[in-house]
C-alpha atoms as a PDB file:
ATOM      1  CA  UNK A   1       0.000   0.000   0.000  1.00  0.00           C
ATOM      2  CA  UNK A   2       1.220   2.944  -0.920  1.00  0.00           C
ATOM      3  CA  UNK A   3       0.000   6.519   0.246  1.00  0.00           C
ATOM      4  CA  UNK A   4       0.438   9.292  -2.432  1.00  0.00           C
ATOM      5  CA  UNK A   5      -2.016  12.119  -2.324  1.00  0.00           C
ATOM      6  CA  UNK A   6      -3.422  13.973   0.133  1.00  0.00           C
ATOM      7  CA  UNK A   7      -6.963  15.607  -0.096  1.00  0.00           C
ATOM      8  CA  UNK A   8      -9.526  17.717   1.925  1.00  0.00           C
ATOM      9  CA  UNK A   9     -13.442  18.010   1.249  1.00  0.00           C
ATOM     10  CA  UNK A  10     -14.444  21.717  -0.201  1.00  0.00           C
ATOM     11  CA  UNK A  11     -17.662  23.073  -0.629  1.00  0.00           C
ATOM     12  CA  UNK A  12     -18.061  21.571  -4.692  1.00  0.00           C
ATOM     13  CA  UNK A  13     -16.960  18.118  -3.710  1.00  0.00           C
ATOM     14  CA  UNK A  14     -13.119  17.066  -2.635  1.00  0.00           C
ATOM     15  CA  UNK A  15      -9.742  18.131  -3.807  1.00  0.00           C
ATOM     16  CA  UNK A  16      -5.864  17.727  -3.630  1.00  0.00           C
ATOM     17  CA  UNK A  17      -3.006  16.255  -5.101  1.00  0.00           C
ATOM     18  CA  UNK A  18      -2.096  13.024  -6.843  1.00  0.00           C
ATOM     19  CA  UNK A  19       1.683  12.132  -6.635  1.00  0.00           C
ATOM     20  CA  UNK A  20       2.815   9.586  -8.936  1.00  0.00           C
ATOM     21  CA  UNK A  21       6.504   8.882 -10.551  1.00  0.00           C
ATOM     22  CA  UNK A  22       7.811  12.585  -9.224  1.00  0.00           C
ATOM     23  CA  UNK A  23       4.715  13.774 -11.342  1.00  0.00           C
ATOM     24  CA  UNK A  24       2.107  16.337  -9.234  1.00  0.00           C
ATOM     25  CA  UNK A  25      -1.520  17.163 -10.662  1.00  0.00           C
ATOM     26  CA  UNK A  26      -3.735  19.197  -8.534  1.00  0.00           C
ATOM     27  CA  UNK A  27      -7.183  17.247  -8.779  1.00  0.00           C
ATOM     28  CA  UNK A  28     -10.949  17.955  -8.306  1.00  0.00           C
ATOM     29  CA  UNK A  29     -13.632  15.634  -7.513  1.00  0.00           C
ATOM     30  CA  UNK A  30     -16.733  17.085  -8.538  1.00  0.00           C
ATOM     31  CA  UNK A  31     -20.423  15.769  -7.280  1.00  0.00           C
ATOM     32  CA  UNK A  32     -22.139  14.417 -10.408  1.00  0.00           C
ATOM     33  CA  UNK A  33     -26.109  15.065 -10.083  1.00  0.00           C
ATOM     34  CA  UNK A  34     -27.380  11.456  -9.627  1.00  0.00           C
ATOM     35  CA  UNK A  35     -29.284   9.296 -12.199  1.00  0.00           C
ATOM     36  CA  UNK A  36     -31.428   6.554 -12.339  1.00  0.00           C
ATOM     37  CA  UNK A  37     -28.531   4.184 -12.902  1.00  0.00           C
ATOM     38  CA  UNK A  38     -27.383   3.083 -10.230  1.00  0.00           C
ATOM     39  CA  UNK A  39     -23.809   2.344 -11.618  1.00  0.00           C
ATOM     40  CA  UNK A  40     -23.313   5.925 -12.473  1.00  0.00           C
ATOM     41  CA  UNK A  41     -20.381   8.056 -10.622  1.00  0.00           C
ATOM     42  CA  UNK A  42     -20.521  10.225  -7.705  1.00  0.00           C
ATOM     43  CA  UNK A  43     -18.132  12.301  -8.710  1.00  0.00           C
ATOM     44  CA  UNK A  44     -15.978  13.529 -11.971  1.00  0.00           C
ATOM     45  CA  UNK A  45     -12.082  13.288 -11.270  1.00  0.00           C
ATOM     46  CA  UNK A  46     -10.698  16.935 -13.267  1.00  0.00           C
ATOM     47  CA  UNK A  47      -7.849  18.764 -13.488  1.00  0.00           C
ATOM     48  CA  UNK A  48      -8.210  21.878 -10.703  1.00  0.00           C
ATOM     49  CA  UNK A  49      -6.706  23.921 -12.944  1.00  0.00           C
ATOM     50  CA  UNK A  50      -8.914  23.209 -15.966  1.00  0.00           C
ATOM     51  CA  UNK A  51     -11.920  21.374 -15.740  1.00  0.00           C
ATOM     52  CA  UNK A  52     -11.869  20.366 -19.641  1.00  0.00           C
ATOM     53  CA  UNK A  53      -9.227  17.881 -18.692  1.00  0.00           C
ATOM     54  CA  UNK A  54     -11.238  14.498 -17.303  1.00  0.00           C
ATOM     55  CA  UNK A  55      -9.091  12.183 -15.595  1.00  0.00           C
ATOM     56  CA  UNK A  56     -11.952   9.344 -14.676  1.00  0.00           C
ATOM     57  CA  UNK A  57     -14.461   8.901 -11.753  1.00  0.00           C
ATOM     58  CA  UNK A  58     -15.323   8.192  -8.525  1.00  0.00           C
ATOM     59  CA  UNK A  59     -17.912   5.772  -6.554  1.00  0.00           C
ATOM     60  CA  UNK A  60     -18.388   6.601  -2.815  1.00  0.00           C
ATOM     61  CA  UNK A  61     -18.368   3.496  -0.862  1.00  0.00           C
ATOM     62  CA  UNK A  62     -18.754   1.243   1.991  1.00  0.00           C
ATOM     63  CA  UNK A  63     -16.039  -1.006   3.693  1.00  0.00           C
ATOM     64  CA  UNK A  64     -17.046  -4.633   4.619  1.00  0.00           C
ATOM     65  CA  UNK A  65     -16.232  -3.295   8.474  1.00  0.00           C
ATOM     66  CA  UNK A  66     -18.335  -0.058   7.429  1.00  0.00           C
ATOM     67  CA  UNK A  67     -15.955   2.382   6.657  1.00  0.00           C
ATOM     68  CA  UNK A  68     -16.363   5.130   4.006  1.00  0.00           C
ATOM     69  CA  UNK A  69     -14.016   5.236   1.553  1.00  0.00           C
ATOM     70  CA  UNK A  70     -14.121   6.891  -2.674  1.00  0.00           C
ATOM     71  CA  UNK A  71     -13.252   4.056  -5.515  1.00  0.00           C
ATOM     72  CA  UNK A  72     -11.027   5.981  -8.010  1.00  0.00           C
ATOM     73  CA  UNK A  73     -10.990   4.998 -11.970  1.00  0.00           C
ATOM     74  CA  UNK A  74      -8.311   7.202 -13.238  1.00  0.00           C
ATOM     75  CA  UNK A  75      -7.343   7.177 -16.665  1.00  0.00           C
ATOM     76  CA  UNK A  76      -4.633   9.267 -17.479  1.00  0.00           C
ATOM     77  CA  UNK A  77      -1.899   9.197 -20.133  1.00  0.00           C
ATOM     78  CA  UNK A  78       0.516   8.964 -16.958  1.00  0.00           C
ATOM     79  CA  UNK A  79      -0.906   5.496 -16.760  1.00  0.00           C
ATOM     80  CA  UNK A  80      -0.610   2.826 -18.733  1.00  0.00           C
ATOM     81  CA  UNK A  81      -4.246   1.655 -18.810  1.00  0.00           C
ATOM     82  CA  UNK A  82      -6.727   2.890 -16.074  1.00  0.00           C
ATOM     83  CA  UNK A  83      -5.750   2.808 -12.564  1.00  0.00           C
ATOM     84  CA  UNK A  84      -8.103   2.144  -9.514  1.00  0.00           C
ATOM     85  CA  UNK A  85      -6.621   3.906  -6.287  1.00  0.00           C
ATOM     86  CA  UNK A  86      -9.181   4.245  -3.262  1.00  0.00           C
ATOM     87  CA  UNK A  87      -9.594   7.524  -1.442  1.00  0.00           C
ATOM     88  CA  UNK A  88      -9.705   7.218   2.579  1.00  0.00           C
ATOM     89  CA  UNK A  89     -10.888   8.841   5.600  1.00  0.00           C
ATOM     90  CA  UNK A  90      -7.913   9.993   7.974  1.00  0.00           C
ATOM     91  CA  UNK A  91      -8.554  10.717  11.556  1.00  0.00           C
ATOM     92  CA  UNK A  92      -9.243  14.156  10.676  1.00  0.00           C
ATOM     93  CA  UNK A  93     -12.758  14.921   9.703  1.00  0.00           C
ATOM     94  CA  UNK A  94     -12.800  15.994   5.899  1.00  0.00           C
ATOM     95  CA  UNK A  95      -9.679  14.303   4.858  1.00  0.00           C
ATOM     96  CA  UNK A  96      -8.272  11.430   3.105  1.00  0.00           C
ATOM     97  CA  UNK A  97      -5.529   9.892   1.641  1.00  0.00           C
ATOM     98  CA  UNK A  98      -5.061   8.815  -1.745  1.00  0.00           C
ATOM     99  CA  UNK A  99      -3.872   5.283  -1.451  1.00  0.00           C
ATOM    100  CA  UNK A 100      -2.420   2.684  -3.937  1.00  0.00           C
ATOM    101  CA  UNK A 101      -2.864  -0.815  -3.202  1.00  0.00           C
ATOM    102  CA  UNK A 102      -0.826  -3.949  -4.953  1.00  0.00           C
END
């Protein structure tokens, strides 16, 4: 597991930084107005800085033990194919850590 990102919830949804190979992009996770499909995102992963670029989406979620965390899809052309990273609650209220598992 590897931590690399660290974000805090703002008043459009959740933002912060994704770290990856000495690479830094300042991210926003923007609520998506739900549908009737159940399937469909929570939120749209963009780029803070320009919300044309669309680096994936996000599911909010609940643990087996019935903790919250955000399932990231993040396709990228940093990436070789899509990436799934998880978004978790830290102690502090409002926060979470972007975390990659193996």
């Amino acid at each position: 597991m590897s931590i690399s990102g660290h974000f805090t919830t703002t008043e459009t949804g959740i933002a912060g930084e994704i770290r990856f190979f000495g690479a830094r992009e300042q991210v926003a996770l923007r609520r998506v107005e739900k549908t009737e499909n159940e399937k469909s995102p929570d939120f749209r992963i963009l780029a803070a800085d320009d919300e044309r670029i669309d680096y994936g989406a996000a599911w909010a979620k609940t643990s087996k033990d019935e903790r919250s965390y955000i399932s990231l899809k993040l396709d990228s052309p940093l990436f070789a194919g899509p990436t799934y990273p998880t978004l978790n609650e830290t102690e502090a209220t409002g926060e979470y850590e972007l975390v990659w598992s193996r």
